[in-house]
N, C-alpha and C. Protein backbone atom coordinates (compact mmCIF):
# COMPACT_ATOMS: atom_id res chain seq x y z
N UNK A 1 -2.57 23.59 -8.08
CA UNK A 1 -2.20 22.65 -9.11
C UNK A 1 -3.00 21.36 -8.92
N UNK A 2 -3.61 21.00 -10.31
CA UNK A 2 -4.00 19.83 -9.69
C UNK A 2 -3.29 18.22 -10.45
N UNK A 3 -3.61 17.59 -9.49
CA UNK A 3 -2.82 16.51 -9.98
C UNK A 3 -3.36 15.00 -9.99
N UNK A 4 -3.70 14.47 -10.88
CA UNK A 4 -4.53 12.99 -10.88
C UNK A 4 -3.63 12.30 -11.21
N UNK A 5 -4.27 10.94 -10.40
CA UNK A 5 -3.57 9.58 -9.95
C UNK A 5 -4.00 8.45 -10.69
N UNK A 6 -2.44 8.80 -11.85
CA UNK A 6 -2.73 7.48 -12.87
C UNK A 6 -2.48 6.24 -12.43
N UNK A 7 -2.38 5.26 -11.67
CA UNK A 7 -2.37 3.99 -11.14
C UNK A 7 -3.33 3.60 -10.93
N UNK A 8 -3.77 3.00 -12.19
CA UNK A 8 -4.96 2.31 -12.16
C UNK A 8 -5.10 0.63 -11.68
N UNK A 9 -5.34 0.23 -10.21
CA UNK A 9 -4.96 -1.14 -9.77
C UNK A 9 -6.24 -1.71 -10.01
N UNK A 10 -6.02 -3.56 -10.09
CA UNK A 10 -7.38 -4.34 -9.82
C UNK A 10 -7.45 -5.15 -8.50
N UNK A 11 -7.91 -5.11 -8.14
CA UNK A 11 -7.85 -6.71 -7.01
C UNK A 11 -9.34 -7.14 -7.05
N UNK A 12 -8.79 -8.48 -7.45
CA UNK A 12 -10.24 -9.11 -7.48
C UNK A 12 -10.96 -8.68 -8.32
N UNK A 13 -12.22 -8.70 -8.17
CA UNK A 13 -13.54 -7.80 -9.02
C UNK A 13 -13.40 -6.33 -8.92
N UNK A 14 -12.15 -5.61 -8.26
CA UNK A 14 -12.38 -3.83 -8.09
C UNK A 14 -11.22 -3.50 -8.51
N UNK A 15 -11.75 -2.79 -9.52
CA UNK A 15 -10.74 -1.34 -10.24
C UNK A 15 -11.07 -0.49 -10.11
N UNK A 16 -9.89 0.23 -9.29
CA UNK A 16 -9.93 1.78 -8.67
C UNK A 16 -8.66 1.93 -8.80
N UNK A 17 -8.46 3.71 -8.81
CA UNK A 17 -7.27 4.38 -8.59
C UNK A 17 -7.14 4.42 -7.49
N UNK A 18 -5.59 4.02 -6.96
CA UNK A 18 -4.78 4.50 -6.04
C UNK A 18 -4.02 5.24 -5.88
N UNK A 19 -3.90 6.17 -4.83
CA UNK A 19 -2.75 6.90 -4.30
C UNK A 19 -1.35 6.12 -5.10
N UNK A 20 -0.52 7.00 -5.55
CA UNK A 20 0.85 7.15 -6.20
C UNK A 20 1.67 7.23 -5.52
N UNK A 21 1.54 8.26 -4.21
CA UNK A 21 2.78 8.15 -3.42
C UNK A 21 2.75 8.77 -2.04
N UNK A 22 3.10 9.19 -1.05
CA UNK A 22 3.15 9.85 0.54
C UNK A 22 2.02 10.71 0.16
N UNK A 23 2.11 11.85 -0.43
CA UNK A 23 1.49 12.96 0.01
C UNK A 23 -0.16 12.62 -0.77
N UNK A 24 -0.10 12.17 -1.43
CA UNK A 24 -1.26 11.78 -2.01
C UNK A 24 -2.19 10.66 -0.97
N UNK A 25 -1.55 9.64 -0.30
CA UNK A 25 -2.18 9.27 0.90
C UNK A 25 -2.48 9.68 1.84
N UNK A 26 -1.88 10.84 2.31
CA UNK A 26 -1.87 11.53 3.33
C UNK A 26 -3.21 12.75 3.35
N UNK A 27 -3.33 12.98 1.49
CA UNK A 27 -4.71 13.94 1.47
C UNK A 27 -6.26 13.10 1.62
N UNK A 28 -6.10 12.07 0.71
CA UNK A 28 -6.92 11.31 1.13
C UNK A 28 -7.25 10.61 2.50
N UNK A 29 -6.15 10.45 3.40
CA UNK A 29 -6.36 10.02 4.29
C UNK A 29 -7.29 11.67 5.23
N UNK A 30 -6.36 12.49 4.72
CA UNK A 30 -7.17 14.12 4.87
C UNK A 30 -8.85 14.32 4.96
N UNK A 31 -9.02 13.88 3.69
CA UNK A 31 -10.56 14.14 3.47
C UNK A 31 -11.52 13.22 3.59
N UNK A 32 -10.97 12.03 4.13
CA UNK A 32 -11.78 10.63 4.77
C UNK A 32 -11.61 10.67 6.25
N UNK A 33 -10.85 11.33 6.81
CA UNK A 33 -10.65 11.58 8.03
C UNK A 33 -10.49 10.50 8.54
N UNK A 34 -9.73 9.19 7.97
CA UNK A 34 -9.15 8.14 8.11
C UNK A 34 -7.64 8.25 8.96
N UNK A 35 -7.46 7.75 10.22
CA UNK A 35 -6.59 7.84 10.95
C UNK A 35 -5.72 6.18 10.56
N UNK A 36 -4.09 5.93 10.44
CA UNK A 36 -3.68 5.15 10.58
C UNK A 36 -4.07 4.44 11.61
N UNK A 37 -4.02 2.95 11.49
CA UNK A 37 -4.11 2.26 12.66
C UNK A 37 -3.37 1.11 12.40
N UNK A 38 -2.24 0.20 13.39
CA UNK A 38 -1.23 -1.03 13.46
C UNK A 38 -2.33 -2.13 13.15
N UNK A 39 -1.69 -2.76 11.97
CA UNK A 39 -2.11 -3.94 11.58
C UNK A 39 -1.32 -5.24 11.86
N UNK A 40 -1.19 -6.28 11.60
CA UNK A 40 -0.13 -7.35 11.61
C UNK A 40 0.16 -7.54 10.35
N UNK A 41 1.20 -7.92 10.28
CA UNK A 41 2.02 -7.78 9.00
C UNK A 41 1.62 -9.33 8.31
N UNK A 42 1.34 -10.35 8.97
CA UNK A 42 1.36 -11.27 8.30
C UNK A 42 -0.22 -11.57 8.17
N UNK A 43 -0.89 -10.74 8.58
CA UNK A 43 -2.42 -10.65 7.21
C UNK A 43 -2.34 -9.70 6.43
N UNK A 44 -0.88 -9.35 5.88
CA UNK A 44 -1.16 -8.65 4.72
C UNK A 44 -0.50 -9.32 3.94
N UNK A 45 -1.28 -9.09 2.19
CA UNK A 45 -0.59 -9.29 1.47
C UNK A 45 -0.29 -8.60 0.52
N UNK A 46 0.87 -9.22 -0.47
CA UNK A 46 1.51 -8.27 -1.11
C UNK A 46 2.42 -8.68 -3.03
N UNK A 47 2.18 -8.34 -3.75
CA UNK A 47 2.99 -8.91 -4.76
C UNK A 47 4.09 -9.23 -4.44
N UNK A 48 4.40 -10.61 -4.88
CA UNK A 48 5.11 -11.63 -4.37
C UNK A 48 5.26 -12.16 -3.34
N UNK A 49 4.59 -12.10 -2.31
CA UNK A 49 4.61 -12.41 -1.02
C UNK A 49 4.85 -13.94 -1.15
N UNK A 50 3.63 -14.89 -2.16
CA UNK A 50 3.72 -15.94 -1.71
C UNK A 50 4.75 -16.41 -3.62
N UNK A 51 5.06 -15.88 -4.28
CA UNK A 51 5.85 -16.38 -5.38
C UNK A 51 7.11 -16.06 -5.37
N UNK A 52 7.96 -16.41 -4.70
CA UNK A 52 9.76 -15.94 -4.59
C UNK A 52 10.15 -16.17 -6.09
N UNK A 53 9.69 -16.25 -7.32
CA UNK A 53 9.85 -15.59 -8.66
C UNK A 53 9.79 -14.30 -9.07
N UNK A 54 9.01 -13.87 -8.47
CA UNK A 54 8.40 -12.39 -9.10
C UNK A 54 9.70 -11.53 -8.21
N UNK A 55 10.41 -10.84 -9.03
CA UNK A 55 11.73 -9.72 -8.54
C UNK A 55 10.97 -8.60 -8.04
N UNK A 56 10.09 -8.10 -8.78
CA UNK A 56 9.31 -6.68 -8.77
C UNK A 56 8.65 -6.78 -7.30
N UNK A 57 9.69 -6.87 -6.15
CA UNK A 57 8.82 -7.36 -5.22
C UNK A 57 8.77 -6.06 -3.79
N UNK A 58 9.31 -5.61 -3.96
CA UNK A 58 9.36 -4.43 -2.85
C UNK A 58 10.88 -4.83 -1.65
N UNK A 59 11.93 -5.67 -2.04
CA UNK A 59 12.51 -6.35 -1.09
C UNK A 59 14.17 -5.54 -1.65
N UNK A 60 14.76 -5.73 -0.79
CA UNK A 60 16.13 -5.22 -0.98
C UNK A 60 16.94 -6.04 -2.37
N UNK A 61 16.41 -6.69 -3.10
CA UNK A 61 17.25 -7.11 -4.63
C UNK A 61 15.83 -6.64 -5.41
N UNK A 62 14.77 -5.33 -4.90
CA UNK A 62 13.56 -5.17 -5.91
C UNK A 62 14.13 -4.96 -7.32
N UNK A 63 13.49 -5.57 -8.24
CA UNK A 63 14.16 -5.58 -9.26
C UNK A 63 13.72 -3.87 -9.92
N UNK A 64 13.11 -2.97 -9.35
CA UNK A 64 11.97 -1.85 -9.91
C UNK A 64 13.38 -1.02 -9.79
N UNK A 65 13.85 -0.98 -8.44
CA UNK A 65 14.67 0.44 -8.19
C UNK A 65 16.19 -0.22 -7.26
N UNK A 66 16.27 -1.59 -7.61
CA UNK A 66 17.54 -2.63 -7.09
C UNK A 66 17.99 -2.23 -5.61
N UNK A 67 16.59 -2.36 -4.94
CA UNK A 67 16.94 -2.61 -3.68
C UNK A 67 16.75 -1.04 -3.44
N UNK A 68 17.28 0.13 -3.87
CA UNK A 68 17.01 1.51 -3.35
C UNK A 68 16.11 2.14 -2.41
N UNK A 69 14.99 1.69 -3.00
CA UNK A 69 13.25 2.27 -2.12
C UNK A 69 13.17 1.69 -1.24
N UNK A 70 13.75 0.28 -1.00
CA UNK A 70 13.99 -0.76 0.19
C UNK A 70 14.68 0.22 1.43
N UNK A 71 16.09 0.46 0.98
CA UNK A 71 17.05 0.70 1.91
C UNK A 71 16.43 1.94 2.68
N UNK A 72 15.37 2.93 1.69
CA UNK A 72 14.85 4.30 1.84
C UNK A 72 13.55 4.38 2.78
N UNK A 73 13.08 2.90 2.63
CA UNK A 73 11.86 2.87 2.76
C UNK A 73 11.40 3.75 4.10
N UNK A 74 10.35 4.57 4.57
CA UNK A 74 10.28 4.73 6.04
C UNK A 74 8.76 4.35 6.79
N UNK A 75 9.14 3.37 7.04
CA UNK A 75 7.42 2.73 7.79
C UNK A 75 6.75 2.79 8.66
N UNK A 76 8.28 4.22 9.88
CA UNK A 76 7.51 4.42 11.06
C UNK A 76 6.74 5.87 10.88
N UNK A 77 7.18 6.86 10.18
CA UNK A 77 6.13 8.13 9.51
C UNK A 77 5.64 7.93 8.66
N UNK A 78 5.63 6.85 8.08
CA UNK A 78 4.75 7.00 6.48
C UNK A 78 3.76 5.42 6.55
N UNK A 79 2.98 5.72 7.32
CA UNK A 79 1.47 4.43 6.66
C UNK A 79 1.47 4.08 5.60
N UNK A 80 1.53 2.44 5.38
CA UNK A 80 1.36 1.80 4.13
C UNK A 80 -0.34 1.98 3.79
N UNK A 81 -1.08 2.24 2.77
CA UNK A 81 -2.28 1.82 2.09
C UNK A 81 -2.86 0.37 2.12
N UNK A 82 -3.85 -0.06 2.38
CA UNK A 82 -4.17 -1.45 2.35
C UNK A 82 -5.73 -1.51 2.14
N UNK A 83 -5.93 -2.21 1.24
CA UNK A 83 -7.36 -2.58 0.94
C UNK A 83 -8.06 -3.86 2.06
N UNK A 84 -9.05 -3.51 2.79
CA UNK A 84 -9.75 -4.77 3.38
C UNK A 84 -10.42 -5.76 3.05
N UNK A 85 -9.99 -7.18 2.37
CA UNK A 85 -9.96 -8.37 1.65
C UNK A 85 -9.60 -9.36 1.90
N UNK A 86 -10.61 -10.47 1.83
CA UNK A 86 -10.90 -11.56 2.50
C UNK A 86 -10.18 -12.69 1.29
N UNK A 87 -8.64 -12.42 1.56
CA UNK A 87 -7.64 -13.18 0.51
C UNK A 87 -7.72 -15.05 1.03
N UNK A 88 -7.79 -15.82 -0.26
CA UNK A 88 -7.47 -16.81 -0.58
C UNK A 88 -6.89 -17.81 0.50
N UNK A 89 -6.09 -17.22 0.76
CA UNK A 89 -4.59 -17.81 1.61
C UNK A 89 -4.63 -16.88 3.18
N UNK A 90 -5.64 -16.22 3.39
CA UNK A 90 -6.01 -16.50 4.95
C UNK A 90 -5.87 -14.90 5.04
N UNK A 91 -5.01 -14.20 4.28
CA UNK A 91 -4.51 -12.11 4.75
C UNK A 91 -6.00 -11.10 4.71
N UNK A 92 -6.04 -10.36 5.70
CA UNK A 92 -6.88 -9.65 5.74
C UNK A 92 -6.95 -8.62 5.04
N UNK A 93 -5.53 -8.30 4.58
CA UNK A 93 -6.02 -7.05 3.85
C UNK A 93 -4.42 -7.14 2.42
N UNK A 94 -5.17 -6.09 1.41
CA UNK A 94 -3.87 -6.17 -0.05
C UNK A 94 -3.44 -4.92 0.06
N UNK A 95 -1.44 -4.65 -0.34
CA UNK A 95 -1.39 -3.47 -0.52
C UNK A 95 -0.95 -2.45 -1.42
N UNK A 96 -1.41 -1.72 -1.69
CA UNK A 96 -1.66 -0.92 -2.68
C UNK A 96 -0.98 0.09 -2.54
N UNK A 97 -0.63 0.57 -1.22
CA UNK A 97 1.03 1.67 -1.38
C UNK A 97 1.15 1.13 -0.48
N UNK A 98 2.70 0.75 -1.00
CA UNK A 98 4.11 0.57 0.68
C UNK A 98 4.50 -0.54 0.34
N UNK A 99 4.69 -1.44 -0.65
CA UNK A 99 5.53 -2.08 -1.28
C UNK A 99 6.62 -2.43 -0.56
N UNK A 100 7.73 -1.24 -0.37
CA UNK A 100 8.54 -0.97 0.31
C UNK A 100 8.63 -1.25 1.45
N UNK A 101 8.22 -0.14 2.04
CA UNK A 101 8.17 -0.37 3.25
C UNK A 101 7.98 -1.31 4.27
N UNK A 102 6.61 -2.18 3.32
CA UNK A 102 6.07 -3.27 4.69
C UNK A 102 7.04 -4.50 4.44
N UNK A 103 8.18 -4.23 3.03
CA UNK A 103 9.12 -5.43 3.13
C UNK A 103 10.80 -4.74 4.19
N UNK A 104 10.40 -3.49 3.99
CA UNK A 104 11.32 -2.64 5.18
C UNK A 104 11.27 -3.43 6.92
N UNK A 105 9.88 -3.08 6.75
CA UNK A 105 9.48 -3.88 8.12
C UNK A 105 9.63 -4.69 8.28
N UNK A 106 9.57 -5.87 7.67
CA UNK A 106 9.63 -7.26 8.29
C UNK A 106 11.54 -7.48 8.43
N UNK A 107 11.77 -6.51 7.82
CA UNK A 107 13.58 -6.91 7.46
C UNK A 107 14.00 -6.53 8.90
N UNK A 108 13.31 -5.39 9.27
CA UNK A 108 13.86 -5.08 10.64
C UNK A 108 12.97 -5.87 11.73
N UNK A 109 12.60 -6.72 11.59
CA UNK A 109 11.97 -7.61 12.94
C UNK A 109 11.02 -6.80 13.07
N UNK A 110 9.60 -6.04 12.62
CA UNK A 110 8.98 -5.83 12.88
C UNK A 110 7.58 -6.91 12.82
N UNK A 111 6.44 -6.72 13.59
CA UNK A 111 5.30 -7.91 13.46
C UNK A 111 4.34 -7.18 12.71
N UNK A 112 4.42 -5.66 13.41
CA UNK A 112 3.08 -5.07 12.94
C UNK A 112 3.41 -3.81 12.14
N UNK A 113 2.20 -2.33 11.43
CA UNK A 113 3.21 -1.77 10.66
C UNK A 113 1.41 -0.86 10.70
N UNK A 114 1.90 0.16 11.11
CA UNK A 114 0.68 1.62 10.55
C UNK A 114 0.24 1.61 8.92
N UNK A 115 -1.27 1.44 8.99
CA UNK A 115 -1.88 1.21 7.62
C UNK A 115 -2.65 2.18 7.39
N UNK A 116 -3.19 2.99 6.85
CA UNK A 116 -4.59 3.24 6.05
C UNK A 116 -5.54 2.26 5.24
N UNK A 117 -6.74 1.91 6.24
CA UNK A 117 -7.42 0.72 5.52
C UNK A 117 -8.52 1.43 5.19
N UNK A 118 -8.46 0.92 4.10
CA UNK A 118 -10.00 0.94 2.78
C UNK A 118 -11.02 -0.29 2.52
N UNK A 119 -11.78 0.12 2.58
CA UNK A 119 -12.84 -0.93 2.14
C UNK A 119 -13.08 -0.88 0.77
N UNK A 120 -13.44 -1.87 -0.37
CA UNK A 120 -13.76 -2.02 -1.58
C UNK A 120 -14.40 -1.01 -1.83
N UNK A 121 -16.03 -0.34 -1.16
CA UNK A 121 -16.36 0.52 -1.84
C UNK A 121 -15.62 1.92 -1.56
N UNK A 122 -14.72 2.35 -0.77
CA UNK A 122 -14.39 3.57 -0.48
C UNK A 122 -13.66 3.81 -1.71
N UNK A 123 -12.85 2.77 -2.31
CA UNK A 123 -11.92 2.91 -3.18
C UNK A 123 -12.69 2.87 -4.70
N UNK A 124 -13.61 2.21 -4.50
CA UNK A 124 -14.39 1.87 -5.82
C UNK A 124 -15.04 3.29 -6.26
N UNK A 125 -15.78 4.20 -5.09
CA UNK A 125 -16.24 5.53 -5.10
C UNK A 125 -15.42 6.69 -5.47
N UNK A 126 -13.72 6.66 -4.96
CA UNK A 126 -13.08 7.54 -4.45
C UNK A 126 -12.74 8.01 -5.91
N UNK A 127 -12.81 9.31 -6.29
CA UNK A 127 -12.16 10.22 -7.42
C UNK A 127 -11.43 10.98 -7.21
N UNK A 128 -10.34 10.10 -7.62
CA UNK A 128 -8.95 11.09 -7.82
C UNK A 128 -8.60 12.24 -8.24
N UNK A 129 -9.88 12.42 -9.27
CA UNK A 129 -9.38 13.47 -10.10
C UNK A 129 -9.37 15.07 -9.27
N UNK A 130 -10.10 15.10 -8.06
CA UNK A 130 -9.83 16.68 -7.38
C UNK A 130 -8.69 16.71 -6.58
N UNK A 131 -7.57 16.02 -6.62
CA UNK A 131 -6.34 16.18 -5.34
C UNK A 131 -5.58 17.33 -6.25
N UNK A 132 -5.30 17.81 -4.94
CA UNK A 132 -5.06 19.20 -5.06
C UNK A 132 -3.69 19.71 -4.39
N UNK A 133 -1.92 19.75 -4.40
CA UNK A 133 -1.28 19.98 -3.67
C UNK A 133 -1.11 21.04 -3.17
């Protein structure tokens, strides 16, 4: 079966598709032979990180799924996605799956948090359209 990944994100000057959800990171992380590796949590960033307006935020009152994906989130088997980007306000990298989770993490006193990092062009190259479950 095949299955393409409508989430079409921008950051900055790059629009690329991202991974949608676990298993879809997990193939790509497959065929890049990209191993998670612990990042620090506070060079990442994240929608709403720095605007306590925005609800849609990945946090236990998320306004998307009211806190649900929060309570669910799991950050010690499941690597958040993160693009490598030289943000504004000092974060090394943006993220693009794990929403959840990396606001999971910090709730539980965590500092740091297993990523899959991408560089602009991996993501700018990468075609979604052959993932295959």
């Amino acid at each position: 079966m095949v299955k393409t990944m409508e989430r079409k994100e921008t950051i900055g000057n790059v629009v690329y598709y991202a991974p949608t959800n676990i298993e879809q990171e997990d193939w790509l992380g497959s065929k890049t032979g990209r191993k998670a590796t612990e990042i620090t949590i506070s060079e990442v960033l994240w929608h709403g990180k720095h605007n306590k307006f925005i609800t849609h935020n990945g946090g236990a009152t998320c306004s998307c799924c009211h806190g649900e994906r929060f309570r669910k989130a799991n950050y010690k088997d499941y690597p958040i996605g993160v693009l490598a980007y030289e943000c504004t306000k000092g974060e090394k990298y943006v993220v693009y799956s794990g929403l959840h989770r990396i606001n999971k993490a910090i709730a539980d006193g965590e500092t740091t948090i297993k990523a899959y990092v991408y560089t602009e062009d991996e993501l700018e190259k990468w075609k979604p359209y052959n993932y295959q479950s």
